[in-house]
N, C-alpha and C. Protein backbone atom coordinates (compact mmCIF):
# COMPACT_ATOMS: atom_id res chain seq x y z
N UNK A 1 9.48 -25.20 2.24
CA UNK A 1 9.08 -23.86 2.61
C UNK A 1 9.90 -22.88 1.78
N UNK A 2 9.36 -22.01 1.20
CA UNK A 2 10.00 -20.67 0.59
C UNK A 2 10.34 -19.96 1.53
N UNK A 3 11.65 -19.12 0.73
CA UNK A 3 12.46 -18.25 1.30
C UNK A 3 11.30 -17.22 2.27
N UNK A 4 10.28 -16.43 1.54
CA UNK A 4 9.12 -15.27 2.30
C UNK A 4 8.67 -15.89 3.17
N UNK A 5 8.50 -17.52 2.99
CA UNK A 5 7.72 -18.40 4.14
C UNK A 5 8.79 -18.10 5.80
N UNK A 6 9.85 -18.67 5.52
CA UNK A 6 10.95 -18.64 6.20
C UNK A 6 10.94 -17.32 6.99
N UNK A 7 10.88 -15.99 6.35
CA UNK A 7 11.31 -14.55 6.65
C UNK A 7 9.82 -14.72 8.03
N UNK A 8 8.72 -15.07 7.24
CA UNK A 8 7.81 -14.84 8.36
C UNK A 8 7.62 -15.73 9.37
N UNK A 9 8.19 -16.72 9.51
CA UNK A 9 8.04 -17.75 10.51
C UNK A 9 10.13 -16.68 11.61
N UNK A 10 10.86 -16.66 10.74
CA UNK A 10 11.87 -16.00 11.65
C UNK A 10 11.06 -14.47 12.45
N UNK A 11 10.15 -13.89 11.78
CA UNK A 11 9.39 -12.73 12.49
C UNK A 11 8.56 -12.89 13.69
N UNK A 12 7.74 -14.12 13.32
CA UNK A 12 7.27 -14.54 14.74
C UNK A 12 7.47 -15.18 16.10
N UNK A 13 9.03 -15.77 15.22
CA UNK A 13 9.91 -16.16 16.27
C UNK A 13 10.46 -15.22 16.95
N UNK A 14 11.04 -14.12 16.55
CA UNK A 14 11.46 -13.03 17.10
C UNK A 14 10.60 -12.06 18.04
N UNK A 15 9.74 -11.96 17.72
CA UNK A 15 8.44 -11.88 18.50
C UNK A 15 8.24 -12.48 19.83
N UNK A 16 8.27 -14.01 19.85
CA UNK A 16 7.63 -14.83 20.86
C UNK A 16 8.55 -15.03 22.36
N UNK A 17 8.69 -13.81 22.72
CA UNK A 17 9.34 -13.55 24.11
C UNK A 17 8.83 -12.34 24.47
N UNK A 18 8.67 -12.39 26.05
CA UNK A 18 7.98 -11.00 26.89
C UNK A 18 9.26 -10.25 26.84
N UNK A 19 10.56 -10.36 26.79
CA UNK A 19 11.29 -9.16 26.78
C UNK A 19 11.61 -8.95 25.57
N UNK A 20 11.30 -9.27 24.63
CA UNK A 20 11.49 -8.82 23.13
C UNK A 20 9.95 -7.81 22.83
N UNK A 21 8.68 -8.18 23.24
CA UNK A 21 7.62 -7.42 23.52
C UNK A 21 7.70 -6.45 24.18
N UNK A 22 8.08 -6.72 25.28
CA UNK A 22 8.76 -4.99 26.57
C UNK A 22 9.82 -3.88 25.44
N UNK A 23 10.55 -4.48 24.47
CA UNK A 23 11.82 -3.91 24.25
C UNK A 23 11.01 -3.05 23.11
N UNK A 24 9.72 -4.00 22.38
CA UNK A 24 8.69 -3.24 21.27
C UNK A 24 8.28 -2.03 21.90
N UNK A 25 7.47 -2.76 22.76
CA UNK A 25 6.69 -1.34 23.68
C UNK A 25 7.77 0.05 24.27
N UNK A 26 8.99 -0.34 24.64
CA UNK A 26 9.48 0.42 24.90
C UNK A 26 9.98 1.97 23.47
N UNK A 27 9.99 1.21 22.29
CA UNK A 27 10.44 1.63 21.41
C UNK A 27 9.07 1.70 20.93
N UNK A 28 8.05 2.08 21.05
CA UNK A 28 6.68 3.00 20.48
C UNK A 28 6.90 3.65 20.34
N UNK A 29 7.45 4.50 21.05
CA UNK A 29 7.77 6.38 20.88
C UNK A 29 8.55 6.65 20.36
N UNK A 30 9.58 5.73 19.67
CA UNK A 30 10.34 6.37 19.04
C UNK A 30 11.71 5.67 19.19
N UNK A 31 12.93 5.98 18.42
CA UNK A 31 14.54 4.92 18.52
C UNK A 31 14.54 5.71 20.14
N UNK A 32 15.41 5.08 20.81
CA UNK A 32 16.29 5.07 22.27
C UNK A 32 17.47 4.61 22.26
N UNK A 33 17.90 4.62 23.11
CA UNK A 33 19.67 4.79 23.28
C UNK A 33 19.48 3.50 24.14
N UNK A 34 20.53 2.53 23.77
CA UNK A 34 20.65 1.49 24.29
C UNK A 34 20.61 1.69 25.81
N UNK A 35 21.11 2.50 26.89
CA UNK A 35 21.21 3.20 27.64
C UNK A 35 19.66 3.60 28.43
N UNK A 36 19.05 4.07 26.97
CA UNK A 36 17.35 4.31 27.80
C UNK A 36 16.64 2.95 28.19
N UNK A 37 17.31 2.18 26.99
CA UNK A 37 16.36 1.13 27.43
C UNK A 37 16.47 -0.45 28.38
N UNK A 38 17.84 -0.23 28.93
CA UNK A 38 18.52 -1.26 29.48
C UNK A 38 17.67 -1.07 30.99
N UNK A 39 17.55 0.36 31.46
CA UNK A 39 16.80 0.17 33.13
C UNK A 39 15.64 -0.04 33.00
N UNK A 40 15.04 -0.36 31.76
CA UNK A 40 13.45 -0.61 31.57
C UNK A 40 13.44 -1.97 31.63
N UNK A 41 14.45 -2.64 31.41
CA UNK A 41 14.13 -4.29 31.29
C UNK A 41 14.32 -4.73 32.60
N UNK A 42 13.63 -5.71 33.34
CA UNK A 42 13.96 -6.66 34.51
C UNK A 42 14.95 -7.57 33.80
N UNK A 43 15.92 -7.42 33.01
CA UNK A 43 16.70 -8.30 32.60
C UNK A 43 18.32 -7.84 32.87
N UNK A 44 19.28 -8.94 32.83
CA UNK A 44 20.69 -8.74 33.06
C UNK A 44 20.71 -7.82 31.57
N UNK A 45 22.37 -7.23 31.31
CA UNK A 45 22.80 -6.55 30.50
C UNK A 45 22.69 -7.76 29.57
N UNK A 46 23.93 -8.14 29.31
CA UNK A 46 23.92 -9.00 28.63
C UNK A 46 23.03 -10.03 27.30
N UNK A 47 21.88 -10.02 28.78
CA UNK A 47 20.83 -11.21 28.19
C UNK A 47 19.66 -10.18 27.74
N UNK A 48 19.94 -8.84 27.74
CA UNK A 48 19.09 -7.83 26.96
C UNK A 48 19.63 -7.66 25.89
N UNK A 49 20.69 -7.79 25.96
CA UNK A 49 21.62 -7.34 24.77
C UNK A 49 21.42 -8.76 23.22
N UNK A 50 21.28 -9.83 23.86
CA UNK A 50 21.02 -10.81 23.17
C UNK A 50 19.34 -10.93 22.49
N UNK A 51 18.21 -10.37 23.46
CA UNK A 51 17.23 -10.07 22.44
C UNK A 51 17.02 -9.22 21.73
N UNK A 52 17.64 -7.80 21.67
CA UNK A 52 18.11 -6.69 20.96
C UNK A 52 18.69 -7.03 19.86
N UNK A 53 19.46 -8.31 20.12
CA UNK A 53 19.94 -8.80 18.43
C UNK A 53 18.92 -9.69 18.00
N UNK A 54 18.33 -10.29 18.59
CA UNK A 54 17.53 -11.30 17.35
C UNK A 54 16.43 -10.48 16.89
N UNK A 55 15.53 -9.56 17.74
CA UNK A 55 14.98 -8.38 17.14
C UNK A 55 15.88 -7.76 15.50
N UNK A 56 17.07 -7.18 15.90
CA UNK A 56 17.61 -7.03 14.97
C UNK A 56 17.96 -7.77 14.23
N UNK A 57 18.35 -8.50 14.17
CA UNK A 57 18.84 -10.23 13.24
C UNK A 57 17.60 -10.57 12.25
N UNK A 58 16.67 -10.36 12.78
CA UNK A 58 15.28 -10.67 11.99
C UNK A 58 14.40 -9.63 11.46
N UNK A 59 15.04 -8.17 11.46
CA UNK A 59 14.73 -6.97 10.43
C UNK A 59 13.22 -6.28 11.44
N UNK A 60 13.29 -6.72 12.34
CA UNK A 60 12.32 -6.05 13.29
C UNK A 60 12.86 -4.55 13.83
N UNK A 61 14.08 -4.56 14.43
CA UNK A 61 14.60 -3.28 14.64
C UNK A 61 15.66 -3.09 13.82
N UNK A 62 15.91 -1.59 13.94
CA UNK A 62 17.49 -1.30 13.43
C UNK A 62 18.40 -0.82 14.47
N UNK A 63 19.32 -0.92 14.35
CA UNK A 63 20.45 -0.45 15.42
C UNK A 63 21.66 0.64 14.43
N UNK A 64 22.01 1.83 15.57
CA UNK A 64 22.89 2.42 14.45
C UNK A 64 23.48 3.31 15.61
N UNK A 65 24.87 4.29 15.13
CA UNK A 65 25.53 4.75 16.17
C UNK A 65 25.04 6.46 16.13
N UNK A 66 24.64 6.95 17.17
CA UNK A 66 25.04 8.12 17.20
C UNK A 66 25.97 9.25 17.95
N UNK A 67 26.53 9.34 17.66
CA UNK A 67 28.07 9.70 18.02
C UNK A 67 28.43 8.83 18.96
N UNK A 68 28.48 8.91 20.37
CA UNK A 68 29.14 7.42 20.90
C UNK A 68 27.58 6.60 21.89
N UNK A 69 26.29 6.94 21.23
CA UNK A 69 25.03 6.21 21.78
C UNK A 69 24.74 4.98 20.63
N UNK A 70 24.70 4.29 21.06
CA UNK A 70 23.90 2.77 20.25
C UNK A 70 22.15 3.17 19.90
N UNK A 71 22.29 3.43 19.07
CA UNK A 71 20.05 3.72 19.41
C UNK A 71 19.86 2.47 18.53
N UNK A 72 18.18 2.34 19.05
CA UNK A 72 17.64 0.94 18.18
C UNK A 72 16.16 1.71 18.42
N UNK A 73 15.57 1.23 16.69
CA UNK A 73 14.40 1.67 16.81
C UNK A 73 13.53 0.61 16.30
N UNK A 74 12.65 0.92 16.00
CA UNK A 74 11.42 -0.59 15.17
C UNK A 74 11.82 0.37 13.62
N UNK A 75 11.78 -0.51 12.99
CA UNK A 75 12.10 -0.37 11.51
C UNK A 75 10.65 -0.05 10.65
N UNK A 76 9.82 -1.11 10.98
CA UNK A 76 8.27 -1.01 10.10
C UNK A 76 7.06 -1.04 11.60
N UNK A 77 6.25 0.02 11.38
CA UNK A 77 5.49 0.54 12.33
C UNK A 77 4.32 -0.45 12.55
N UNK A 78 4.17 -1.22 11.32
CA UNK A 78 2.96 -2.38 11.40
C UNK A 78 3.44 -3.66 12.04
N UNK A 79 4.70 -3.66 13.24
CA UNK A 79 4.76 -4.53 13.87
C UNK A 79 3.61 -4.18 14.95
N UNK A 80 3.45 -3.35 15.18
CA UNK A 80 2.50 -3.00 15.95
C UNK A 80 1.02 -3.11 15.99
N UNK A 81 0.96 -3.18 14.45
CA UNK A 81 -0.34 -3.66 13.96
C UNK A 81 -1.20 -5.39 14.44
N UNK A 82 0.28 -5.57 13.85
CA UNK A 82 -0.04 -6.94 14.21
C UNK A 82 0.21 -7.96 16.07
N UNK A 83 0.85 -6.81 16.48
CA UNK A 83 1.01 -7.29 18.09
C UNK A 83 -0.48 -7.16 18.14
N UNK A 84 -1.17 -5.81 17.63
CA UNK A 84 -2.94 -5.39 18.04
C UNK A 84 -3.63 -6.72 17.70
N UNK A 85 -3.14 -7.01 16.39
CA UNK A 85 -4.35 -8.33 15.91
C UNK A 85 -4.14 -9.70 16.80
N UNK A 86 -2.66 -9.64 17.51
CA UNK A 86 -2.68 -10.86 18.01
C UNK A 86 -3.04 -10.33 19.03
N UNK A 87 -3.43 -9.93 20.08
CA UNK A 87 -3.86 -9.42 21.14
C UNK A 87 -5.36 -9.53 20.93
N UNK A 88 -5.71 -9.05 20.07
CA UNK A 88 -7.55 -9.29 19.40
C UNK A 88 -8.02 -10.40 19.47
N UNK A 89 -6.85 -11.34 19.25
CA UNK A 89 -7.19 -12.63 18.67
C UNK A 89 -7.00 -13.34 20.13
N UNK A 90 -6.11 -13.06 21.33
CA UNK A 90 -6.62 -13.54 22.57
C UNK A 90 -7.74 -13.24 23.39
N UNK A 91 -8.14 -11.63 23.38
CA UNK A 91 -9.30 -11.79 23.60
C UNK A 91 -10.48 -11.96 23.09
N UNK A 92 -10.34 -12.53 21.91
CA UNK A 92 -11.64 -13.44 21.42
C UNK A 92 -11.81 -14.69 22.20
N UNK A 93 -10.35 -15.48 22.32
CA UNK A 93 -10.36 -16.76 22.91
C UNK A 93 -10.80 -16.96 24.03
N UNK A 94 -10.53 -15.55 24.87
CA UNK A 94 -10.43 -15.69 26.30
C UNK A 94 -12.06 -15.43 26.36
N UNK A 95 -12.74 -14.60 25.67
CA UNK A 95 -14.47 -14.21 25.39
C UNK A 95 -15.23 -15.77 25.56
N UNK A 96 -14.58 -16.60 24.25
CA UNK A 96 -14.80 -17.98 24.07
C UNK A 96 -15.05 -18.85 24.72
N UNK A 97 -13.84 -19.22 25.86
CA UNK A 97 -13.44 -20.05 26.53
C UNK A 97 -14.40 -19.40 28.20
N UNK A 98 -14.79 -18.09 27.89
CA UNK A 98 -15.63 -17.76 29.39
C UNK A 98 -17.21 -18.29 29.22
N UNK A 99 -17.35 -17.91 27.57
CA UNK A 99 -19.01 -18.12 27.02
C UNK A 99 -19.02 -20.14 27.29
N UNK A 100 -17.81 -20.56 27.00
CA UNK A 100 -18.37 -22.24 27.16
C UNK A 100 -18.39 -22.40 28.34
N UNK A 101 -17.66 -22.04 29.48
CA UNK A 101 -17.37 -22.11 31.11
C UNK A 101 -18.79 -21.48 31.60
N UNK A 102 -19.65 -20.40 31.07
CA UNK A 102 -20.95 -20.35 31.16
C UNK A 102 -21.83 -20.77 30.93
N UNK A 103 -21.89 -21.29 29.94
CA UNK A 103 -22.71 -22.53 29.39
C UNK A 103 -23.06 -23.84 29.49
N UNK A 104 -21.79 -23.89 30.44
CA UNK A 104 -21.27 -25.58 30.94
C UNK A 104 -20.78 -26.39 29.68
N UNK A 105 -20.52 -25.75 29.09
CA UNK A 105 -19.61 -26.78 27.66
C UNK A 105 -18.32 -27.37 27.95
């Protein structure tokens, strides 16, 4: 596997958790203060704090200081793009899987 191969298989890994998705959605509107976004998670500190880095670790978000706030934002806006296409791409399946359950397939 090539190095670009690698970058995009670490992207979808970073991806493939509901509180790394919550932490996307939360950050639509814009960077937040570590602070905004810690009472949004059903998660401990800590173990928020640990998908906040692999997000970051894998060039999905950035993290940076402003004066004494931590903010983290999404770095490239077409992560979003592609949450849409994979979301498209379940409800095709789920379309699929109702049309054979109707059909008796």
């Amino acid at each position: 596997m090539n190095q670009l191969d690698q970058y995009l298989v670490d992207i979808f890994k970073s991806l493939a958790h509901p509180i790394r998705i919550n932490i996307l959605k939360i950050l639509k509107d814009g960077p937040k203060c570590v602070c905004e976004i810690l009472p949004l998670l059903d998660s401990e500190q800590s173990n928020a704090s640990q998908h906040l880095t692999v997000l970051k670790n894998s060039g999905v978000i950035g993290r940076w200081k402003e004066g004494t706030q931590v903010m983290y934002g999404v770095l490239d806006q077409e992560v979003y793009q592609l949450m849409g296409i994979a979301q498209s791409i379940l409800v095709n399946q789920l379309e699929r899987a109702k049309d054979a359950i109707l059909s008796g397939e």
